[in-house]
Protein backbone atom coordinates (compact mmCIF):
# COMPACT_ATOMS: atom_id res chain seq x y z
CA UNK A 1 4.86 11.10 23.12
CA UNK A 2 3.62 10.43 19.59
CA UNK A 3 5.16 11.70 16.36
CA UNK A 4 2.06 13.58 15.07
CA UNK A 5 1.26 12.10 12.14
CA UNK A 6 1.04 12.90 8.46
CA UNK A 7 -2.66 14.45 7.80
CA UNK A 8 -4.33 14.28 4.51
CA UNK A 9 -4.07 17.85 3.67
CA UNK A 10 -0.12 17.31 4.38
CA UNK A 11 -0.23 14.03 2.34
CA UNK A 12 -1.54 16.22 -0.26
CA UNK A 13 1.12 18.97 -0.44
CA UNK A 14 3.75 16.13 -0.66
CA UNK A 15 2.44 14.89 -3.95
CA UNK A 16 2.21 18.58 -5.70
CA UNK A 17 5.55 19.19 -4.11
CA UNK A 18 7.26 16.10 -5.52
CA UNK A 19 5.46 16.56 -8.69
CA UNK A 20 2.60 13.75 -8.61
CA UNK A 21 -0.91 14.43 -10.12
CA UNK A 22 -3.65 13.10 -8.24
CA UNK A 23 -7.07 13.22 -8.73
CA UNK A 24 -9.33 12.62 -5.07
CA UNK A 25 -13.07 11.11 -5.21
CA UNK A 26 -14.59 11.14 -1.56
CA UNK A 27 -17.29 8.25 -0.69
CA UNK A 28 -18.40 6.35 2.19
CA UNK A 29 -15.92 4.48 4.54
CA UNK A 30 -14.79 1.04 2.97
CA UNK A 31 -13.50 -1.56 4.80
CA UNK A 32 -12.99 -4.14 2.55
CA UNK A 33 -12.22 -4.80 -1.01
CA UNK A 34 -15.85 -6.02 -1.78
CA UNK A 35 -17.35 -2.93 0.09
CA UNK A 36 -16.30 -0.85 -2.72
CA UNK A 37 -17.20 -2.08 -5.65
CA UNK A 38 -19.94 0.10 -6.68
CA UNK A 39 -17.00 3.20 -5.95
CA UNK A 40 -14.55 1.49 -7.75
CA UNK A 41 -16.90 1.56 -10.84
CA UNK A 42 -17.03 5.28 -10.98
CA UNK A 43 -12.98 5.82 -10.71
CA UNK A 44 -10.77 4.76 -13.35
CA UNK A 45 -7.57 2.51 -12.95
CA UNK A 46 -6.71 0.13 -10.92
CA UNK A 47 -8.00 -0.44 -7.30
CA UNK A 48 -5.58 -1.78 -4.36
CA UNK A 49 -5.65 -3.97 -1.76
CA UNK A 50 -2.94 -3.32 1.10
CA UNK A 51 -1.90 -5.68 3.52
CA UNK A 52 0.60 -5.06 6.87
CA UNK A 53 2.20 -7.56 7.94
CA UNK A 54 4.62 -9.12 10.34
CA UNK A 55 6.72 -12.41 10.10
CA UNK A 56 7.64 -14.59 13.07
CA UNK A 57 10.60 -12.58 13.93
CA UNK A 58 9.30 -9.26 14.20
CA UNK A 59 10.22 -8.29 10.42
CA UNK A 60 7.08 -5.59 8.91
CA UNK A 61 5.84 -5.66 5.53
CA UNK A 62 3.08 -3.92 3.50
CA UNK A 63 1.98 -5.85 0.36
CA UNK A 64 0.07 -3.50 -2.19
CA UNK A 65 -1.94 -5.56 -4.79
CA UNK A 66 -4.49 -4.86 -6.85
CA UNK A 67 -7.36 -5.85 -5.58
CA UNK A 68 -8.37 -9.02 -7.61
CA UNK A 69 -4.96 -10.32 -6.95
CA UNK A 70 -4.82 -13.45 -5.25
CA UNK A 71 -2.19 -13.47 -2.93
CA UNK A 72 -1.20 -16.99 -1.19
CA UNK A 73 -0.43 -16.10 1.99
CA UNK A 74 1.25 -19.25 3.20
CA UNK A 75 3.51 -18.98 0.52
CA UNK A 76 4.80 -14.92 0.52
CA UNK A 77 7.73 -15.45 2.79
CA UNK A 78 9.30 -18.45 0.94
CA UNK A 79 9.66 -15.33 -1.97
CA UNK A 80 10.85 -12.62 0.49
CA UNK A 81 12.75 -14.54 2.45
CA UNK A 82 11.37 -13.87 5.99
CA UNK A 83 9.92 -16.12 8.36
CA UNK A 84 5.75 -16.90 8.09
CA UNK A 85 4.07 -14.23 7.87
CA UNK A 86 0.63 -12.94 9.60
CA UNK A 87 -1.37 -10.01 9.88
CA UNK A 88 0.61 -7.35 12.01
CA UNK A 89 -1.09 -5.74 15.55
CA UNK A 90 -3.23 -2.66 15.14
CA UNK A 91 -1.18 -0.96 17.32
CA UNK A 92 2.14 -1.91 14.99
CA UNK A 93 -0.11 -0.81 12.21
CA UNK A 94 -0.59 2.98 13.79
CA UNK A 95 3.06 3.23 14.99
CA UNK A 96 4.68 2.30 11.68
CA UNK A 97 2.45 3.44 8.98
CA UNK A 98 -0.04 6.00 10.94
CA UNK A 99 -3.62 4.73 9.98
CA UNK A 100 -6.08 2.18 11.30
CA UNK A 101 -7.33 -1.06 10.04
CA UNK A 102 -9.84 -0.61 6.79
CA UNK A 103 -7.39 2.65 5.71
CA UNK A 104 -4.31 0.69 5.02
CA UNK A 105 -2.57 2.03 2.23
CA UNK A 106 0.77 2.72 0.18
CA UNK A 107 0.76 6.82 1.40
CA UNK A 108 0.68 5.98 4.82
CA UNK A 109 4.99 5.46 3.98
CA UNK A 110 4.62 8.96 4.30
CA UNK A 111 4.58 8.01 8.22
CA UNK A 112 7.40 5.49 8.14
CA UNK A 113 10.46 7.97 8.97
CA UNK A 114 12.26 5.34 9.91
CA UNK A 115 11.95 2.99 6.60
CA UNK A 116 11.55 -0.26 9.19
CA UNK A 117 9.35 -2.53 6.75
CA UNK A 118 9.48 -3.55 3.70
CA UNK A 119 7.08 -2.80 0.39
CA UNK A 120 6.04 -5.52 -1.51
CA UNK A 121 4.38 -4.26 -4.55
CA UNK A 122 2.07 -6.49 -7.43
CA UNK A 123 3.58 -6.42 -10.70
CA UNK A 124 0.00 -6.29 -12.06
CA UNK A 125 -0.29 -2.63 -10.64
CA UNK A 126 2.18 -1.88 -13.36
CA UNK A 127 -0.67 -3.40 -16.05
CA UNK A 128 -2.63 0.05 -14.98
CA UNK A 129 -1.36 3.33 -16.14
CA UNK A 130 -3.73 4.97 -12.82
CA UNK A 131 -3.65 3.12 -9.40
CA UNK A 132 -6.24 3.97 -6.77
CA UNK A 133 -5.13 3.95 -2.90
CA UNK A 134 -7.25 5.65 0.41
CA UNK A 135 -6.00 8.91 0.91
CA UNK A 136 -4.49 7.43 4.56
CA UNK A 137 -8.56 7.12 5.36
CA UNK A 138 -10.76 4.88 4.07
CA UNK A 139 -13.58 7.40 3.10
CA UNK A 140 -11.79 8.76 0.05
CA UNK A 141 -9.67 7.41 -3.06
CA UNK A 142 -7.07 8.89 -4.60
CA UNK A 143 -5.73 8.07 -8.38
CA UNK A 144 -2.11 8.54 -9.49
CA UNK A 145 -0.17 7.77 -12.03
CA UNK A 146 1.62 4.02 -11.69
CA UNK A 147 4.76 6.01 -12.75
CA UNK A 148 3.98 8.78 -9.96
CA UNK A 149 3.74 5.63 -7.70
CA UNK A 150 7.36 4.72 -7.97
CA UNK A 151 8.15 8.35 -7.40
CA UNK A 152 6.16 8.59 -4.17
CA UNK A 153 8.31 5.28 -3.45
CA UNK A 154 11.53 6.42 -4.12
CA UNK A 155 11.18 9.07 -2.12
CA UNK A 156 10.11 7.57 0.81
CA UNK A 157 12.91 5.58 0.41
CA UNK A 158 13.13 2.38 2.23
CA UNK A 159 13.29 -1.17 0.66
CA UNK A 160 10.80 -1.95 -2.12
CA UNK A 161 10.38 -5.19 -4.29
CA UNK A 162 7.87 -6.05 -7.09
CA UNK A 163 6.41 -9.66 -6.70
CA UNK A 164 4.49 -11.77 -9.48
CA UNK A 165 1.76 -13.33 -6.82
CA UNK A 166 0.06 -15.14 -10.00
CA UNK A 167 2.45 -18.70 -9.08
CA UNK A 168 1.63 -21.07 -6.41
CA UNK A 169 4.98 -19.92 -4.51
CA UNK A 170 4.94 -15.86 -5.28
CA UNK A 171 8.31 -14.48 -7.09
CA UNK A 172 10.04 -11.11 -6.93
CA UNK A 173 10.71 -9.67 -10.26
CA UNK A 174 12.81 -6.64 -8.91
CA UNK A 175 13.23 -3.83 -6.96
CA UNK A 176 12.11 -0.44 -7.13
């Protein structure tokens, strides 16, 4: 049987419990980046883009960027230092990270128990002081602080490294 899986409300009452201000705008279901823009215009800070993915050898990764980033994706795992990487299954995506395709997004960690991928965040999120992310659905955005962001990553825990994606061959500037 499943583990149930962390609802907004409880997503919610982890940020005020470890401290993190966030602000939540409800709107339409987006899908894509270029869905939103008319909702991004209303919300201030930066807006992500989230990517899971898998490499050849069964490695998971979620990328968060923001969402003009341009992220070579022939190129990522030559930084990481994983085999090529593609989009991961849908069923992967609900088992690891609890959310469906269009709601990727860095607070579904709060499902990943098990810390069994690995976060690749854009340094450019760290140009932002707020960062925007789906509230683990994709009919709502949530803004936090980019140094609340680290905090919601260290305490989920598992590994996390900042990449500069603005090369032809990505590099990683550190880890959180």
């Amino acid at each position: 049987m499943d583990k149930q899986k962390v609802t907004r409300e409880e997503l919610f009452a982890l940020l005020d419990n470890l401290g993190i201000n966030h602000k939540t705008t409800h709107h339409r279901a987006v899908f894509t980046v270029d869905e939103g823009e008319d909702i991004k215009k209303s919300i201030p800070g930066g807006h992500s883009k989230n990517l899971f993915l898998k490499d050849k050898d069964g490695a998971f990764f979620l990328i968060c960027a923001l969402g003009e980033t341009q992220i070579k994706m022939n190129h990522v795992h030559k930084a990481v230092g994983c085999a090529r990487l593609s989009f991961g299954s849908e069923e992967k995506l609900y088992e690891l990270l609890g959310v469906r395709p269009g709601s990727v997004c860095l607070f579904a960690l709060a499902n990943n128990v098990e810390k069994n991928l690995t976060l690749i965040l854009d340094k450019n999120i760290f140009k932002n002081p707020l960062i925007n992310f789906h509230p683990l659905l994709n009919d709502a955005t949530t803004t936090i602080s980019t140094d609340d962001m680290i905090k919601f990553v260290k305490h989920w825990g598992g590994r996390a490294i900042i990449a500069d994606f603005s090369t032809e061959i990505p590099t990683i500037e550190g880890t959180v």
